[in-house]
N, C-alpha and C. Protein backbone atom coordinates (compact mmCIF):
# COMPACT_ATOMS: atom_id res chain seq x y z
N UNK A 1 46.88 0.28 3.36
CA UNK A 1 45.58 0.91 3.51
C UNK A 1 45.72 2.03 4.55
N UNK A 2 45.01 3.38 4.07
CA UNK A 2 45.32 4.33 5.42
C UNK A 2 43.96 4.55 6.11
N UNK A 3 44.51 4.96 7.38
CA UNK A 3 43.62 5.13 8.42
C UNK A 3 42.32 5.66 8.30
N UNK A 4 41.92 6.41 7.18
CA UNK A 4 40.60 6.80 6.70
C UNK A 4 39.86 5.73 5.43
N UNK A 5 40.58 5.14 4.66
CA UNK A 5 40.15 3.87 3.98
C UNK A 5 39.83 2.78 4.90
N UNK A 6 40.32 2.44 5.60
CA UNK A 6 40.07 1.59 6.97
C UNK A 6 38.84 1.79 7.31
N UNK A 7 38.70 3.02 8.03
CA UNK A 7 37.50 3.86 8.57
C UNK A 7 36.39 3.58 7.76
N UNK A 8 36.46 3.85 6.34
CA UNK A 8 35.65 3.82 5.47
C UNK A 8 34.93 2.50 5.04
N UNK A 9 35.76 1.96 4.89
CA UNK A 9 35.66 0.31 4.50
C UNK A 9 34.46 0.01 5.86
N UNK A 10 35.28 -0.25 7.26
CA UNK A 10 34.51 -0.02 8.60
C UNK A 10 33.17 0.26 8.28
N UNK A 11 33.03 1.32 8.16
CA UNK A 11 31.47 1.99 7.89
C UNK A 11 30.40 1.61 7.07
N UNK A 12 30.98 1.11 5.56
CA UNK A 12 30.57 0.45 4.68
C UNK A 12 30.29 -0.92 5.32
N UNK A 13 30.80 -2.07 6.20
CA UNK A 13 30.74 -3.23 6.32
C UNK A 13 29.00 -2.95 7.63
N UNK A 14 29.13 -2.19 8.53
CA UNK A 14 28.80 -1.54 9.53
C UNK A 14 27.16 -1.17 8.77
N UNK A 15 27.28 -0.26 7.78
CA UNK A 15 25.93 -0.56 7.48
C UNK A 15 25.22 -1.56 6.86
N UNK A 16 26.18 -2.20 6.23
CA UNK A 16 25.58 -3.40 5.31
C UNK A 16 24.72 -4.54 6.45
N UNK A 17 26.00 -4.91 7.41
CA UNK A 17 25.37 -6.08 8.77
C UNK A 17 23.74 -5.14 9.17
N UNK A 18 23.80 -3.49 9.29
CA UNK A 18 22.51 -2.93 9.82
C UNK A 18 21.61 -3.46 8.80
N UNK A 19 21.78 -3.20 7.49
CA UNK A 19 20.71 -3.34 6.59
C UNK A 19 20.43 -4.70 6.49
N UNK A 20 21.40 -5.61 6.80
CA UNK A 20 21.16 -7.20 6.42
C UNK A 20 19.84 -7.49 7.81
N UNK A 21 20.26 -6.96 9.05
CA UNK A 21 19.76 -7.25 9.93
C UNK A 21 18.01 -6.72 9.98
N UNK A 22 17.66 -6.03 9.13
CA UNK A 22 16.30 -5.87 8.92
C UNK A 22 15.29 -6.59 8.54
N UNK A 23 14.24 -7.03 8.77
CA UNK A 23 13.67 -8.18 8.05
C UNK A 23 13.10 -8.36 6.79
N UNK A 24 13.13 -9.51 6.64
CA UNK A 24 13.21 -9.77 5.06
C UNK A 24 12.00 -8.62 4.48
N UNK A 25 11.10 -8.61 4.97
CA UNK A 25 9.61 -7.76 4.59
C UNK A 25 10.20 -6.44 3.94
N UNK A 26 10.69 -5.36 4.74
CA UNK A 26 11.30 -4.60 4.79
C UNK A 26 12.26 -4.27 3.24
N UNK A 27 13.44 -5.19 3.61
CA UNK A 27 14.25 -5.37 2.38
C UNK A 27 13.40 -5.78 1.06
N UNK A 28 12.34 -6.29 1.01
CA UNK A 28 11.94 -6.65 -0.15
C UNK A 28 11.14 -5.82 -0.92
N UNK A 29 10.51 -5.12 0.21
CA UNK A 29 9.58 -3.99 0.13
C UNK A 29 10.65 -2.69 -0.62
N UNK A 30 11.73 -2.36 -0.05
CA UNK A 30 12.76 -1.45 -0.30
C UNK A 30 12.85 -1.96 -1.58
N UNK A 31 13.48 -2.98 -2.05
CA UNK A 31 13.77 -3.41 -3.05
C UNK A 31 12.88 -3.41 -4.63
N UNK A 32 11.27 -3.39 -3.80
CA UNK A 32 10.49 -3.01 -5.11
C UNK A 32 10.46 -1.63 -5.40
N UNK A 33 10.14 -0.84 -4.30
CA UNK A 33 10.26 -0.21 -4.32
C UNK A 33 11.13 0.98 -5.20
N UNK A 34 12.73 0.20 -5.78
CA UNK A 34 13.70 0.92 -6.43
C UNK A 34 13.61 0.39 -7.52
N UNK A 35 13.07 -0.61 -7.60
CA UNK A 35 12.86 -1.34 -8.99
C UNK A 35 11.82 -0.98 -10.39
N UNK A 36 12.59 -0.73 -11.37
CA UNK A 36 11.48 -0.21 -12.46
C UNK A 36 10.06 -1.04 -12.59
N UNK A 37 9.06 -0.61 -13.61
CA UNK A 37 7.86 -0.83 -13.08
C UNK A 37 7.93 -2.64 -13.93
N UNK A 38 8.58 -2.92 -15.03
CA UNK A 38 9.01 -4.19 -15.67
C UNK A 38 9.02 -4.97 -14.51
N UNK A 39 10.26 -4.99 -13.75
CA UNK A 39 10.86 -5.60 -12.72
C UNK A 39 9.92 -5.94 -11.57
N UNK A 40 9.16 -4.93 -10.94
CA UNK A 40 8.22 -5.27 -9.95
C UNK A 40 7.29 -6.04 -10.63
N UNK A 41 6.55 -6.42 -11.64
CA UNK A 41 5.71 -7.40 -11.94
C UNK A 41 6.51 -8.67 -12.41
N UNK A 42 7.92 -9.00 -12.33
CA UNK A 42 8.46 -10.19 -11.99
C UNK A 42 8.42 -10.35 -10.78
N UNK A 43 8.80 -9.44 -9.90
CA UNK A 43 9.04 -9.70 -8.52
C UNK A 43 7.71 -10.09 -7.74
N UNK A 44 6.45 -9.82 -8.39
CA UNK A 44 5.27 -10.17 -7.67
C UNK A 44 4.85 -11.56 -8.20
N UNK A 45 4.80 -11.50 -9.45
CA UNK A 45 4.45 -12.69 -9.90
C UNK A 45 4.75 -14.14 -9.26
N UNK A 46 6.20 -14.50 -8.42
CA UNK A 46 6.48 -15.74 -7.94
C UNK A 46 5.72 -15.55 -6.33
N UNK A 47 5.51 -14.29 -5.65
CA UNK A 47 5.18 -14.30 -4.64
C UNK A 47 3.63 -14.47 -4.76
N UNK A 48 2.59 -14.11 -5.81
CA UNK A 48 1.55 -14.23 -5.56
C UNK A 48 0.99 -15.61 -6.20
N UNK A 49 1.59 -16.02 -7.30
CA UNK A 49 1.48 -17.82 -7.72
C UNK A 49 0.94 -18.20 -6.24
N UNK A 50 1.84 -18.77 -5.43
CA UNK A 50 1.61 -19.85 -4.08
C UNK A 50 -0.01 -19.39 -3.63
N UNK A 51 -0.20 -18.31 -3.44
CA UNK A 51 -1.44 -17.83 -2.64
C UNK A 51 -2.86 -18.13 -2.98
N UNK A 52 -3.53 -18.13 -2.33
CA UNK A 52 -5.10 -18.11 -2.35
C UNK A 52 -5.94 -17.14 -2.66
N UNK A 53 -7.27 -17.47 -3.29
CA UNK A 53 -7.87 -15.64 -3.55
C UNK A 53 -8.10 -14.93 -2.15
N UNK A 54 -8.61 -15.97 -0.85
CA UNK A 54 -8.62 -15.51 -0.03
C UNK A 54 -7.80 -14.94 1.19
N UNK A 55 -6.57 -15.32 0.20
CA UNK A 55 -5.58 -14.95 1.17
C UNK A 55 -4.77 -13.35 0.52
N UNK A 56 -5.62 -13.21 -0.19
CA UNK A 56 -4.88 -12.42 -1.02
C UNK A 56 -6.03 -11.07 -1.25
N UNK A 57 -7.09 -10.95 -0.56
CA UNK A 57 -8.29 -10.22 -0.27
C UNK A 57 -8.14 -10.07 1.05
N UNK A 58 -7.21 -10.83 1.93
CA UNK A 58 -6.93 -10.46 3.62
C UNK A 58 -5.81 -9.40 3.31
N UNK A 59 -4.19 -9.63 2.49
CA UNK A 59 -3.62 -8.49 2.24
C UNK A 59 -3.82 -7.21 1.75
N UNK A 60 -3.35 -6.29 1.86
CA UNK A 60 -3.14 -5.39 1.42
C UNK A 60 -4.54 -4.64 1.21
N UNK A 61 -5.06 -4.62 1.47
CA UNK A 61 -6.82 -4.19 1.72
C UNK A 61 -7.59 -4.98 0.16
N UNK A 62 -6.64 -5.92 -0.25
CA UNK A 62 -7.78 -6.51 -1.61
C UNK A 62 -6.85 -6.14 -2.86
N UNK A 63 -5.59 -5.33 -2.99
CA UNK A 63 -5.04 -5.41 -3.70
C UNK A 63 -4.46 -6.09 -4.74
N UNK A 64 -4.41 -7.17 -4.06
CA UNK A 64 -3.31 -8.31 -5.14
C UNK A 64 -4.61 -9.17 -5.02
N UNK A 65 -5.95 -9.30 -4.60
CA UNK A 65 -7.11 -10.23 -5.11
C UNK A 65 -7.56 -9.59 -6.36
N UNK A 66 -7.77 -7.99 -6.99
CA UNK A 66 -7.87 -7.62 -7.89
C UNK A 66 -6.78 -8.18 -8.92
N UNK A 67 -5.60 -8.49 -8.71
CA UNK A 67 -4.72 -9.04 -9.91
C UNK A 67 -5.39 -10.66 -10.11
N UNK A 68 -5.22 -11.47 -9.24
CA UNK A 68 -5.73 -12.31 -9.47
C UNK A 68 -7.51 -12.73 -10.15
N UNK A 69 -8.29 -11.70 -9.74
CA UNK A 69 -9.43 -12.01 -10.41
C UNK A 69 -10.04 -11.40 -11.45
N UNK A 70 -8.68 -10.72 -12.07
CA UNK A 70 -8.50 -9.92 -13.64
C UNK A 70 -8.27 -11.51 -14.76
N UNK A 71 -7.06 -12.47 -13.55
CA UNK A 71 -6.58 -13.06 -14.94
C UNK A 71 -6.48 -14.44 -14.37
N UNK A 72 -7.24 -14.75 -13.01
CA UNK A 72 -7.22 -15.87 -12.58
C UNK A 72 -5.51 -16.76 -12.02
N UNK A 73 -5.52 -17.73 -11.32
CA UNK A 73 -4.90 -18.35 -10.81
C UNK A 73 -4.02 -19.09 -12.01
N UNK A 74 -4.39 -19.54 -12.73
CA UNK A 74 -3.72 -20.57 -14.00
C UNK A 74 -2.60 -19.46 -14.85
N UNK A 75 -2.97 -18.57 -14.78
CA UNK A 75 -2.50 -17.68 -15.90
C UNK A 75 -2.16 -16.13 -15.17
N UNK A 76 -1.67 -16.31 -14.06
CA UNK A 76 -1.24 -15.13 -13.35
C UNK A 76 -0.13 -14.05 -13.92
N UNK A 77 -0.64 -13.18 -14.39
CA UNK A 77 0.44 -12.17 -14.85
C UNK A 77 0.19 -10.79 -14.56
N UNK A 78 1.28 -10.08 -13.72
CA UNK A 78 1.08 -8.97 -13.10
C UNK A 78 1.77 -7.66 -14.57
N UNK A 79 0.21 -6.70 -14.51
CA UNK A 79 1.22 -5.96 -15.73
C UNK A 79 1.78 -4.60 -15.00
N UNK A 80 2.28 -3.85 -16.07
CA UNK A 80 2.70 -2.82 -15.39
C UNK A 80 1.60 -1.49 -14.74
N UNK A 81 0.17 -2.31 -14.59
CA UNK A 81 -0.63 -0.99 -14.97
C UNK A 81 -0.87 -1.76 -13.59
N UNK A 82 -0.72 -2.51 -13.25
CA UNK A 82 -1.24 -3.42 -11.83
C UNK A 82 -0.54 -2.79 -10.75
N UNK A 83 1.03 -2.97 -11.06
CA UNK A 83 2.33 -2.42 -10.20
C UNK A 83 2.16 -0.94 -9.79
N UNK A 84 1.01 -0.21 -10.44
CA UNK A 84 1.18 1.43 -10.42
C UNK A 84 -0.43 1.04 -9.06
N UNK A 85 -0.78 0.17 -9.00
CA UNK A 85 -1.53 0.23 -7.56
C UNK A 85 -1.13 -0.53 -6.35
N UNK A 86 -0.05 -0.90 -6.19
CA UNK A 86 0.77 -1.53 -5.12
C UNK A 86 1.89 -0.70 -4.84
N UNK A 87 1.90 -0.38 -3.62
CA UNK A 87 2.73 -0.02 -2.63
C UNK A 87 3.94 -0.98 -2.27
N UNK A 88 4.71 -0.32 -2.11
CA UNK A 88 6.13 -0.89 -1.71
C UNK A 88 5.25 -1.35 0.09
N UNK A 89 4.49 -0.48 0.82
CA UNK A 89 3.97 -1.42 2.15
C UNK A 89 3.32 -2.60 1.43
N UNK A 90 2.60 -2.72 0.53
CA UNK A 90 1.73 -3.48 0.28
C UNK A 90 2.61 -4.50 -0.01
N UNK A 91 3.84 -4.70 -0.64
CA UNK A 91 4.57 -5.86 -0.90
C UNK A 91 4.98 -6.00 0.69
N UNK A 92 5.53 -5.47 2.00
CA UNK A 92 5.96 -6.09 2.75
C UNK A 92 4.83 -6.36 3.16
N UNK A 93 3.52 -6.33 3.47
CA UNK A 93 2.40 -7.15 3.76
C UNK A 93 2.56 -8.64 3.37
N UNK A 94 2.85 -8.44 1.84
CA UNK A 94 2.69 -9.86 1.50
C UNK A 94 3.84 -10.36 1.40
N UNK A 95 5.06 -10.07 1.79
CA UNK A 95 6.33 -10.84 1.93
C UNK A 95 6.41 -11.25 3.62
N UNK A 96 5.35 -10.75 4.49
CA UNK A 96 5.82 -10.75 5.75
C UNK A 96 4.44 -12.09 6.27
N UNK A 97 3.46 -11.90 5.27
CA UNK A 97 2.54 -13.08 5.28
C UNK A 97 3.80 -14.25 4.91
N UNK A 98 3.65 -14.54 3.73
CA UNK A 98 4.62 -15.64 3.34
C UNK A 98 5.60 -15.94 3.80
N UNK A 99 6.44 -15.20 5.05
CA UNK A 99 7.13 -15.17 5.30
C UNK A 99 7.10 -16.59 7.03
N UNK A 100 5.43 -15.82 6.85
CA UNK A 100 5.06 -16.92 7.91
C UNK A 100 4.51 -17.92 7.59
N UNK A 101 3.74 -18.15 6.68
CA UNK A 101 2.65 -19.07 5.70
C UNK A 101 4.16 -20.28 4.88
N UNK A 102 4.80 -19.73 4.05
CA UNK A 102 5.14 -20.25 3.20
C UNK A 102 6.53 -20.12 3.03
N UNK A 103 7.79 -19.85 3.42
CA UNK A 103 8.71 -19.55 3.45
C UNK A 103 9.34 -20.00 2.25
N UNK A 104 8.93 -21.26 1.56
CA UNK A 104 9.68 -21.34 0.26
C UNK A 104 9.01 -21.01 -0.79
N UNK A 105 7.80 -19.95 -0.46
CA UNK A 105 7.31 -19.14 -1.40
C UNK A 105 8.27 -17.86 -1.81
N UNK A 106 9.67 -17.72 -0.99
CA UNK A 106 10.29 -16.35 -0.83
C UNK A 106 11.36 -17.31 -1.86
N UNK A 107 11.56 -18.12 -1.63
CA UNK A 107 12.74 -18.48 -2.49
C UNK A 107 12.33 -18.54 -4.01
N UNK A 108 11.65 -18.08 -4.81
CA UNK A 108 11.44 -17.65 -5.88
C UNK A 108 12.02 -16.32 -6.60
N UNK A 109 12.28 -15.99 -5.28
CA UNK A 109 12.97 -14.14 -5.11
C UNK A 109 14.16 -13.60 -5.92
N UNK A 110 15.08 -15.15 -5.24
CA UNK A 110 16.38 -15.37 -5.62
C UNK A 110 16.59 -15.43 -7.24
N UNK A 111 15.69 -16.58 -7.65
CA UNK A 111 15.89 -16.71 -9.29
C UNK A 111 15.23 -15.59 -9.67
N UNK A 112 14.64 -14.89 -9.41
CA UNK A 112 13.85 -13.41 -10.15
C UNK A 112 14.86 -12.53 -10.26
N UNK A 113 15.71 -12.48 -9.15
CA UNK A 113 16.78 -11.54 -8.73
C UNK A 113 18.11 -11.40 -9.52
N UNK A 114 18.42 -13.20 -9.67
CA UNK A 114 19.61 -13.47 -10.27
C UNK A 114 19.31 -13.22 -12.01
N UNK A 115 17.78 -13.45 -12.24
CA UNK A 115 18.03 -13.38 -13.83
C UNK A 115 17.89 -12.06 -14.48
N UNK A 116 18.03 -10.83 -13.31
CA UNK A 116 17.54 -9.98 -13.82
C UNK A 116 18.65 -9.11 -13.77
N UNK A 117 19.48 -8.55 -14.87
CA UNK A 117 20.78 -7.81 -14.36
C UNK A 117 20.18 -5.98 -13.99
N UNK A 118 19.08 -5.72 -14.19
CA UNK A 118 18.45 -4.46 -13.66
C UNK A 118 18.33 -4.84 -12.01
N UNK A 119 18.00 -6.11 -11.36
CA UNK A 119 17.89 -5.91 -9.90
C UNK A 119 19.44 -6.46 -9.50
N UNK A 120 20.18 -7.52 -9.99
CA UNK A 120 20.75 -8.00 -9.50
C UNK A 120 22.04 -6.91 -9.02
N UNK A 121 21.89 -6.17 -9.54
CA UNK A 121 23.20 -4.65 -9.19
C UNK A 121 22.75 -4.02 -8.06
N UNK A 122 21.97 -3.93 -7.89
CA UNK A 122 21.51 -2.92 -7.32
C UNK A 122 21.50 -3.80 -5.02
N UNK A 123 21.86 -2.82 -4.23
CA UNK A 123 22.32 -3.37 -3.20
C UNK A 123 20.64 -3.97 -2.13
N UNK A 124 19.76 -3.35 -3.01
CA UNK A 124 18.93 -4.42 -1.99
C UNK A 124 18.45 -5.62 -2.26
N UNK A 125 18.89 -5.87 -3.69
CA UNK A 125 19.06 -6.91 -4.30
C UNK A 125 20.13 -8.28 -3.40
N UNK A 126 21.25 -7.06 -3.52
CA UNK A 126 21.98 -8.21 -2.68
C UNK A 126 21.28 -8.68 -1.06
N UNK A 127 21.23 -7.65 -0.94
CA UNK A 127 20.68 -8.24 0.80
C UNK A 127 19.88 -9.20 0.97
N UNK A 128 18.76 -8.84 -0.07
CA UNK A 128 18.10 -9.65 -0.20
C UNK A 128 18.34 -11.12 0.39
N UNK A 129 18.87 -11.51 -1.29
CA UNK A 129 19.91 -12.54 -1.68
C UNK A 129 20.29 -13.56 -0.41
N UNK A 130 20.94 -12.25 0.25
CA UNK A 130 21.55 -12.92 1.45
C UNK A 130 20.68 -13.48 2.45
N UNK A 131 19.76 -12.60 2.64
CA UNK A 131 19.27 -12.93 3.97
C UNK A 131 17.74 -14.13 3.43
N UNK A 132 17.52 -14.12 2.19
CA UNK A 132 16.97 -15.79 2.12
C UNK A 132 18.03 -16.98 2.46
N UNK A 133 19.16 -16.63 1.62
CA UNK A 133 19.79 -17.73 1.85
C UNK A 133 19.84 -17.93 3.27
N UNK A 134 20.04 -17.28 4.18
CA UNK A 134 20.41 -17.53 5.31
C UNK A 134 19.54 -17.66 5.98
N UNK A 135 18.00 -17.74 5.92
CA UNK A 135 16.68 -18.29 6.07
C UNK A 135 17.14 -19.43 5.61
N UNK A 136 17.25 -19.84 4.47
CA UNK A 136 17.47 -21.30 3.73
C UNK A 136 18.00 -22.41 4.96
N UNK A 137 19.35 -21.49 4.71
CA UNK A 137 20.27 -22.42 5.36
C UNK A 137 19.77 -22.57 6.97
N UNK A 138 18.88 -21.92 7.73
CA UNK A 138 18.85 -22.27 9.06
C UNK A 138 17.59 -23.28 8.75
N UNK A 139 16.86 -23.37 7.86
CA UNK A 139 15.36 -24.31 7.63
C UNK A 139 16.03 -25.72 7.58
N UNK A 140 17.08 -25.96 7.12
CA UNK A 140 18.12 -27.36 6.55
C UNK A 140 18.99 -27.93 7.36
N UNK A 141 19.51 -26.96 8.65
CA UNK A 141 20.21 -27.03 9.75
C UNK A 141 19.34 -28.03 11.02
């Protein structure tokens, strides 16, 4: 390996630990953010299941209470016409709620992530990934 592949590699590892080290809100938010408009109404769907109407009229100024009182609690399905009024802030609102509320409301993330080969490539996907698990693993410790 030469001294500039080294370097390189270095740099690459160097931002990844920066980006891992951000909080989950953040990364998830990023992550819808890059995600086609299909994909973000999987990615909301497991996070807004767990919630309350009223907890969900405290986020995001009422945002994700309009999804829910289109199609109710039993039958929650976020479409793509929903996703075009949510903000990538508006998901770390509600990943950074749950984050405190419900923590194994985030682990839904993972199987959304893994079954989807449009997010699972993509690198905030991975971080993701990582940094539940490693929520996981300190909740079990």
């Amino acid at each position: 390996m030469t001294k500039q592949s080294m370097s390189s590699h270095t740099q690459i590892n160097d931002a990844a630990q920066d980006l891992a080290a951000r909080p989950v809100p953040e990364l998830v938010a990023r992550l819808y953010a890059d995600a086609p408009p299909s994909e973000k109404s999987r990615l909301l769907e497991p996070l807004l299941r767990p919630l309350g109407l009223l907890s969900l009229f405290a986020l995001a100024d009422g945002a994700f209470a309009r999804i829910w009182l289109r199609n109710g609690a039993s039958e929650l399905r976020v479409s793509p016409d929903d996703v075009q009024a949510i903000s990538a802030a508006h998901v770390a609102d509600l990943v950074g709620y749950l984050e405190q509320a419900s923590v194994e409301a985030l682990d839904g993330l993972c199987q959304v992530i893994g079954a989807s080969p449009l997010l699972a490539g993509s690198a905030s996907a991975v971080l993701v990934v990582l940094v539940l698990r490693r929520l996981r693993a300190r909740r079990f410790i």
